[in-house]
Protein backbone atom coordinates (compact mmCIF):
# COMPACT_ATOMS: atom_id res chain seq x y z
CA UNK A 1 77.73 113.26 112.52
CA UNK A 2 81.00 111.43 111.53
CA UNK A 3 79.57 108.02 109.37
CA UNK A 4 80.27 104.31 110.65
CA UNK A 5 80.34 101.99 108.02
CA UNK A 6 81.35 100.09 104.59
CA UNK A 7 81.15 101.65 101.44
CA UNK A 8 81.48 99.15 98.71
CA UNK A 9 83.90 100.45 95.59
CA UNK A 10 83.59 99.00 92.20
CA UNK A 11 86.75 100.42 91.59
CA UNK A 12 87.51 100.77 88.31
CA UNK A 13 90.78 99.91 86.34
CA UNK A 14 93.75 102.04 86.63
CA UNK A 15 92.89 103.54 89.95
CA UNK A 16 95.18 102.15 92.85
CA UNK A 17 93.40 101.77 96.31
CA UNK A 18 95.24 103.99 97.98
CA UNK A 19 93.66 106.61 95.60
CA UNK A 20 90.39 105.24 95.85
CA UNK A 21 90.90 105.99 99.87
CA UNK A 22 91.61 109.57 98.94
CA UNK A 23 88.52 110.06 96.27
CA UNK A 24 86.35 108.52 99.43
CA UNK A 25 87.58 111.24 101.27
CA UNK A 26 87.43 114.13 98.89
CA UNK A 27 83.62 113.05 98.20
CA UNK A 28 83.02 113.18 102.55
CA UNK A 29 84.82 115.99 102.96
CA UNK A 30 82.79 117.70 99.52
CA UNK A 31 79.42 116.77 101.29
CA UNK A 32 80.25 118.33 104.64
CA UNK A 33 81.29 115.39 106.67
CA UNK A 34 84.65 117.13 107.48
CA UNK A 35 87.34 114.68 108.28
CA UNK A 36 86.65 111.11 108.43
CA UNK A 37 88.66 108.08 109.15
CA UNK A 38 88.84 105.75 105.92
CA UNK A 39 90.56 102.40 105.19
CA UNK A 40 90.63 99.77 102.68
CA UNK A 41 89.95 96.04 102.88
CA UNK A 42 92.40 94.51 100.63
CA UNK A 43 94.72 96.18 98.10
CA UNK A 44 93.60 95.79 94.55
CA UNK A 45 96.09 96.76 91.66
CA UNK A 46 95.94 99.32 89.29
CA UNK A 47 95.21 97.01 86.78
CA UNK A 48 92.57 94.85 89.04
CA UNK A 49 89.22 96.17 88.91
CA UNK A 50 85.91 95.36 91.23
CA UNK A 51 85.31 94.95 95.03
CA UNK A 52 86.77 97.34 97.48
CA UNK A 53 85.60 97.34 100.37
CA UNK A 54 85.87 100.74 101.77
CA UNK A 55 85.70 101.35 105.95
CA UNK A 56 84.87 104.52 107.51
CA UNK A 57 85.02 105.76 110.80
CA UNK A 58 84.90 102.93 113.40
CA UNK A 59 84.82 100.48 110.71
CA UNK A 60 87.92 100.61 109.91
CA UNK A 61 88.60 98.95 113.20
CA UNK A 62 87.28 95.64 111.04
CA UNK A 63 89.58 96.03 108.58
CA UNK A 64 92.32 93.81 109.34
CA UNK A 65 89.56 90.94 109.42
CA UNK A 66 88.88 91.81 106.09
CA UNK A 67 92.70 91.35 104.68
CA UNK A 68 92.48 87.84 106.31
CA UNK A 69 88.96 87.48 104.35
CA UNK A 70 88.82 84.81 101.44
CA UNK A 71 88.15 86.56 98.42
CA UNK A 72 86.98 85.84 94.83
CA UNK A 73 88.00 86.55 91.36
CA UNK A 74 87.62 86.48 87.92
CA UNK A 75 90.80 86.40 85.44
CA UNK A 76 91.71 86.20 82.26
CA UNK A 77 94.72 84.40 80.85
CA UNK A 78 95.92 84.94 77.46
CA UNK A 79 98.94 81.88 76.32
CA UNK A 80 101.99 82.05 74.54
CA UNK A 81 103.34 85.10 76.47
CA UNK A 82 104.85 85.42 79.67
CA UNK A 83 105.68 88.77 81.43
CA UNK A 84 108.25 89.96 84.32
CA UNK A 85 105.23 91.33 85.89
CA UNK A 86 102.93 88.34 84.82
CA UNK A 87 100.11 91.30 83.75
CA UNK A 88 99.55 93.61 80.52
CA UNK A 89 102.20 95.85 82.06
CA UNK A 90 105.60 93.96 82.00
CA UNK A 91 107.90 92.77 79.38
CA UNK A 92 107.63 89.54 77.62
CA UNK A 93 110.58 87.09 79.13
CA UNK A 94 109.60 83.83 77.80
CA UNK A 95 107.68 83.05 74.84
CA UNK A 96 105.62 79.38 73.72
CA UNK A 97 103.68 78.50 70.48
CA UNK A 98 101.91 75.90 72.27
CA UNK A 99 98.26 76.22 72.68
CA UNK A 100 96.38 74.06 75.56
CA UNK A 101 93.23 72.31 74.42
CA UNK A 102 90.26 73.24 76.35
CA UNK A 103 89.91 69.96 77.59
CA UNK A 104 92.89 69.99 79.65
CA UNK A 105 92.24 73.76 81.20
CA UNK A 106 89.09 71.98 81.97
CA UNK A 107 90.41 69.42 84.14
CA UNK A 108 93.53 71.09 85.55
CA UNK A 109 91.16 73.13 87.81
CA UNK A 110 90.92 70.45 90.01
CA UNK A 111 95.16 69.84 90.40
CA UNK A 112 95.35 73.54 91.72
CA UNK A 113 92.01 73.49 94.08
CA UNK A 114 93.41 72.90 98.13
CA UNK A 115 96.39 73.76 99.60
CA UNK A 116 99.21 74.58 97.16
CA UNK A 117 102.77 75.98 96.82
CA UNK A 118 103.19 79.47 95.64
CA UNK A 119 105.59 81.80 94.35
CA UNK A 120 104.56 85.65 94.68
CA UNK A 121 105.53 87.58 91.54
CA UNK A 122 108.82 89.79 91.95
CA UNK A 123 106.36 92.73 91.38
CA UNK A 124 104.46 92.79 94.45
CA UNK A 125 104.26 95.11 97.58
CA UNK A 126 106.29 92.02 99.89
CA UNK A 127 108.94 93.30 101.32
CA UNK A 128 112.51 92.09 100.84
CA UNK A 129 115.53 93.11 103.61
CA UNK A 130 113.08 95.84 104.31
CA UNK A 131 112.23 97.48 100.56
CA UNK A 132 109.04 96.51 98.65
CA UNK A 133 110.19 93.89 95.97
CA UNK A 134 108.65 95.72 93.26
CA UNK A 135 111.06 98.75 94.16
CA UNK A 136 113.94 96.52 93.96
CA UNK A 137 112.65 94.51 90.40
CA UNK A 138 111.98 98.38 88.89
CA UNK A 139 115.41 99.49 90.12
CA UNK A 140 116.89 96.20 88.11
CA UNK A 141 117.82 94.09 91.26
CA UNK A 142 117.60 90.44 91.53
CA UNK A 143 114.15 89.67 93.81
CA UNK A 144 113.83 86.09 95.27
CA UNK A 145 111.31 85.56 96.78
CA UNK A 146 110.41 82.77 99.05
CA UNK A 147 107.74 80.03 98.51
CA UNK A 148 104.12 80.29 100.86
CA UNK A 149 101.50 78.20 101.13
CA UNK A 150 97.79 79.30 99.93
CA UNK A 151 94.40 77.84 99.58
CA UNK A 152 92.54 77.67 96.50
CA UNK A 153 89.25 76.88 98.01
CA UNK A 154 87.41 76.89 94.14
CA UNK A 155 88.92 77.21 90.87
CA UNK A 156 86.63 76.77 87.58
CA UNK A 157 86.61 77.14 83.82
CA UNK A 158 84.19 79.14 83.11
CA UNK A 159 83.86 77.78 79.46
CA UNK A 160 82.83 74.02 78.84
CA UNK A 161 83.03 71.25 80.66
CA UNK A 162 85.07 68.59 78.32
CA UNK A 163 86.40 66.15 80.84
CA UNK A 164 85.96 62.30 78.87
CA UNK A 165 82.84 60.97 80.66
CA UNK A 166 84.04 57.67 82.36
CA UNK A 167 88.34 57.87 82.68
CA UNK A 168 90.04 60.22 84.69
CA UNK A 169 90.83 63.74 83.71
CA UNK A 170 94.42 62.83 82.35
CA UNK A 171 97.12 60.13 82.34
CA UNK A 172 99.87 61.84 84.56
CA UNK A 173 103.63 62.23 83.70
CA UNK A 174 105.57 63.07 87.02
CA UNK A 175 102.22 63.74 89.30
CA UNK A 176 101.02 66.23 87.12
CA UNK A 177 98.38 65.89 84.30
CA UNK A 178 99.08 65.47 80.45
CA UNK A 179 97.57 68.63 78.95
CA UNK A 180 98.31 67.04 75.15
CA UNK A 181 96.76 63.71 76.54
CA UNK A 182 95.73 62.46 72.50
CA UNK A 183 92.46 61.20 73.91
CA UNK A 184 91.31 64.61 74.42
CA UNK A 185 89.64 66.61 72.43
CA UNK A 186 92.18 69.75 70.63
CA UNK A 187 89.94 72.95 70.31
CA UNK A 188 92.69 74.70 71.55
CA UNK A 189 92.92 77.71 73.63
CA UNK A 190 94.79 81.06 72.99
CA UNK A 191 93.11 82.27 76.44
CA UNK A 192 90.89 81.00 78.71
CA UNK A 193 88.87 82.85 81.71
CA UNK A 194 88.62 81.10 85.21
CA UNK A 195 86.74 82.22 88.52
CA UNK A 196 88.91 81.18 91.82
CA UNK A 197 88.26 81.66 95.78
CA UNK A 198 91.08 82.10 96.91
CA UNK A 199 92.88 82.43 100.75
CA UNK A 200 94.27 85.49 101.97
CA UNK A 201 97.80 85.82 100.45
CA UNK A 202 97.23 84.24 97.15
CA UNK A 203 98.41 86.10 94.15
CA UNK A 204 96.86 85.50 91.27
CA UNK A 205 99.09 86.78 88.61
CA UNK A 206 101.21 83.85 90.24
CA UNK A 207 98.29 81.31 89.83
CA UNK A 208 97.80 81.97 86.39
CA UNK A 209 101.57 81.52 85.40
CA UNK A 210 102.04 78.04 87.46
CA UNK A 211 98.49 77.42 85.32
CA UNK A 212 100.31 78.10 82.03
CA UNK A 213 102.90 76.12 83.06
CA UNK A 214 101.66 73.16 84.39
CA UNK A 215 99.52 73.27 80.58
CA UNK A 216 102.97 72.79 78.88
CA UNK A 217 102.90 76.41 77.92
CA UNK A 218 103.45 80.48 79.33
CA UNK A 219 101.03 82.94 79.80
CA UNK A 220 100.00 86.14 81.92
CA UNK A 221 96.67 87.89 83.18
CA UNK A 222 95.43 90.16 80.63
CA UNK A 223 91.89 90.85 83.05
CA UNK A 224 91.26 90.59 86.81
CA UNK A 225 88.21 91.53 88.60
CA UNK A 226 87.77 90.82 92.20
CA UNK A 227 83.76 89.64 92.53
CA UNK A 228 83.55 89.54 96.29
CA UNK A 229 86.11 90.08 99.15
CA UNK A 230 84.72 88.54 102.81
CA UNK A 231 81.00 89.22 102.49
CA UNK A 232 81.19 92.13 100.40
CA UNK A 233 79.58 91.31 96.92
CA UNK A 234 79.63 93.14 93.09
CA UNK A 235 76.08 93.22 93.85
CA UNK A 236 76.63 95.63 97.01
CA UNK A 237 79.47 97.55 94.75
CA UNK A 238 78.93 101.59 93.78
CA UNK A 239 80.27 102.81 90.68
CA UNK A 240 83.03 106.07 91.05
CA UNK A 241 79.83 108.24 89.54
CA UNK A 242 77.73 107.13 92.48
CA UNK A 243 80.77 107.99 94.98
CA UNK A 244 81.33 111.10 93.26
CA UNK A 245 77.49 112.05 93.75
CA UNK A 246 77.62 112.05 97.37
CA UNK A 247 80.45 114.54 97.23
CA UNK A 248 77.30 116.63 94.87
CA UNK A 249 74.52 116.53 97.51
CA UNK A 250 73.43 112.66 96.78
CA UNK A 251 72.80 111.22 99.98
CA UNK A 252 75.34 108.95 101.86
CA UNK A 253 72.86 106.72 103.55
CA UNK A 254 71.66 105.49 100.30
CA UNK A 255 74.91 103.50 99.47
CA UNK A 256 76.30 103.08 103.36
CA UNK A 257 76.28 99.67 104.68
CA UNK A 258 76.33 99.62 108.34
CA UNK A 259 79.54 98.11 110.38
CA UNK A 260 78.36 94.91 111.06
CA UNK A 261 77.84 94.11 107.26
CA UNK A 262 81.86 93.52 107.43
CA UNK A 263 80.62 90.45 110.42
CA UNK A 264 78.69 88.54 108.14
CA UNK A 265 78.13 85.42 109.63
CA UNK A 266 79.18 86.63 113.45
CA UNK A 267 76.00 86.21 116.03
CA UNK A 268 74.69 89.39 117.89
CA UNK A 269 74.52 89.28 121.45
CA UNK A 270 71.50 91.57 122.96
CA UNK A 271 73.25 93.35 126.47
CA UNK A 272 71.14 95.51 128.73
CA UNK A 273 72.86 98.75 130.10
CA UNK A 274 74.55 98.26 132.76
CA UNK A 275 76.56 95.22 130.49
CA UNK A 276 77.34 97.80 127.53
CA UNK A 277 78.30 100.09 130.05
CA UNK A 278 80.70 97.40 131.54
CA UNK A 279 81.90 96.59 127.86
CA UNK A 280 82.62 99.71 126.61
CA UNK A 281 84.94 100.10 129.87
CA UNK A 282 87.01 97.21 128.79
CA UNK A 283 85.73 94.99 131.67
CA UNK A 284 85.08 91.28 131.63
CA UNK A 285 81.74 89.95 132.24
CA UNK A 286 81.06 86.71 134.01
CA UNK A 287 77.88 84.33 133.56
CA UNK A 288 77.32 84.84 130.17
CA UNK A 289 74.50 82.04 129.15
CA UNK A 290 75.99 81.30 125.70
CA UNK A 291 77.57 79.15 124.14
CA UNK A 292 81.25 79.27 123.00
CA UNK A 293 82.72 81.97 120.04
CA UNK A 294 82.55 85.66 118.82
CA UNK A 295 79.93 87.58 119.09
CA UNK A 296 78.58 91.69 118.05
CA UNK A 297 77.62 93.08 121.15
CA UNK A 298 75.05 95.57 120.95
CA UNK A 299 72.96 97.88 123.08
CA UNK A 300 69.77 97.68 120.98
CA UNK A 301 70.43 98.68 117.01
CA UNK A 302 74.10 100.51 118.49
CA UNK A 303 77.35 98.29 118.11
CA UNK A 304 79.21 98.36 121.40
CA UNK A 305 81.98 95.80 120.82
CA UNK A 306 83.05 92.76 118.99
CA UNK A 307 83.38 90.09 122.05
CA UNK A 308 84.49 86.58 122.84
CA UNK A 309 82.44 84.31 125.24
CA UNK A 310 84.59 81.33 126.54
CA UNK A 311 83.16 79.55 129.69
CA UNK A 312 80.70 81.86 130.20
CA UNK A 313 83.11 84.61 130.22
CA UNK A 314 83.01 87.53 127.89
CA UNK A 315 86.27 89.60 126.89
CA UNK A 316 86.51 92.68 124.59
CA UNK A 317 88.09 91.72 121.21
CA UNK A 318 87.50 95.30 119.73
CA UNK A 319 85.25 98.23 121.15
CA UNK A 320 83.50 100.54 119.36
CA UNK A 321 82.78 104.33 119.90
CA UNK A 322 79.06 104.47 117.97
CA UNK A 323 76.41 106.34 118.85
């Protein structure tokens, strides 16, 4: 039988996600599950290690909710060196012997936490007049790309906390804080490592530049890990020896997650029947006693459709074909 479900990839650096897809695959198809439908939840680059959230069979019906899923991550940024591709891969275009003191990475967490302005980096899969703006930076080409808005929902310094008790974080020249704010102390950073949530959209190779910048210096990401995407945790994650077991004999179930671990926080709804029955037709079904929003609709432990109740009336967002 063809699985339903989430496999959870700790996928490791220098593997792109599209590969990751097709070493999913190889491993099914190795253990005798023939040919399976498999997605992703979020690209993660080459360079990016950690959560992937892998979808199989009717899972991957979820996993446009998961692109639109806040996710987390950890990141490294080293100063004095900026990159075209703002990563260990590029080359260096701008240069700064300035050093921030940990003090003021401490405090500018809170100037880039909320909604914020964003540039994506010229090396990313957006698409410019139709071509993928990292095809037209490789191929030499000016890439302009246009400003978006994100949401940082949480950025922190994962090192000390060396705000001054009692005054704000910084006097502020133009809006924006004073990283070399004498008051503060100057143990001085040549890289610092932050966690952020982040909205869907937000590049963080772009974060940690406008960072650098806004500490009077340059910088690029020199280590990213993503630690959760949607509800998907490193907890839940399986190492590429664990995926590679299943394609030895290891069984599938033990690492499987079933569909509705990608609904975390969505309801169930209980229907009898004659109601799945109606459901899995595509029909809406009146006099629903409950109260307004999305619900899993299930005919006892089977998923039968994700659903929307408004009014009492319930409408097919996305059906499913388990058994």
């Amino acid at each position: 039988m063809a699985p339903d479900g989430w496999l959870v990839l700790d996928k490791p650096r220098g593997l792109g996600s599209t590969q990751a897809v097709g070493a999913v695959k190889r491993n099914l198809r190795e253990a005798g599950y023939g040919k399976v439908k498999v997605g992703h939840g979020g690209t993660l680059d080459p360079l990016a290690e950690g959560v992937l959230p892998i979808a199989l069979g009717e899972a991957t019906k979820l996993a446009g909710r998961m692109l639109d899923a806040s996710k987390t991550y950890e990141f490294t940024v080293q100063f004095g060196e900026e990159t075209d591709t703002l990563d260990t891969e590029g080359e260096v275009v701008a240069t700064s012997d300035r050093r921030p003191p940990l003090a003021a990475v401490s405090a500018i967490c809170e100037h880039f936490t909320g909604e914020i302005d964003q540039v994506p980096p010229k090396y990313s899969a957006l698409k410019v007049d139709g071509r993928r703006a990292y095809h037209l930076a490789r191929a030499g080409e000016e890439v302009e790309l246009e400003t978006r808005r994100v949401t940082i929902q949480s950025l922190a310094f994962t090192g000390p906390d060396l705000r001054v008790e009692g005054v704000s974080a910084f006097a502020t020249t133009a809006g924006r804080p004073d990283p070399y704010d004498p008051q503060m102390p100057l143990e001085l950073a040549e890289s610092v490592t932050l966690v952020a949530r982040v909205s869907k959209g937000t590049y963080i190779r772009s974060l940690a530049r406008d960072i650098a910048h806004a500490l009077g210096t340059v910088g690029h990401v020199t280590y990213l890990r993503r630690l959760q995407a949607g509800p998907f945790t490193e907890e839940q994650a399986i190492s590429l020896d664990n995926l590679n077991g299943i394609g030895k004999g290891a069984p599938l179930q033990d690492h499987l997650l079933p569909l509705e671990a990608g609904l975390d926080g969505i309801p169930a709804l209980t229907l009898d029947p004659d109601s799945a029955q109606a459901a899995r037709q595509g029909r809406v079904i009146s006099e629903m006693a409950h109260t307004d929003g999305l619900y899993l609709a299930k005919q006892g432990d089977v998923p039968v459709a994700l659903v929307e109740i408004t009014s009492g009336t319930m409408r097919i967002v996305r059906g499913f074909n388990c058994t």
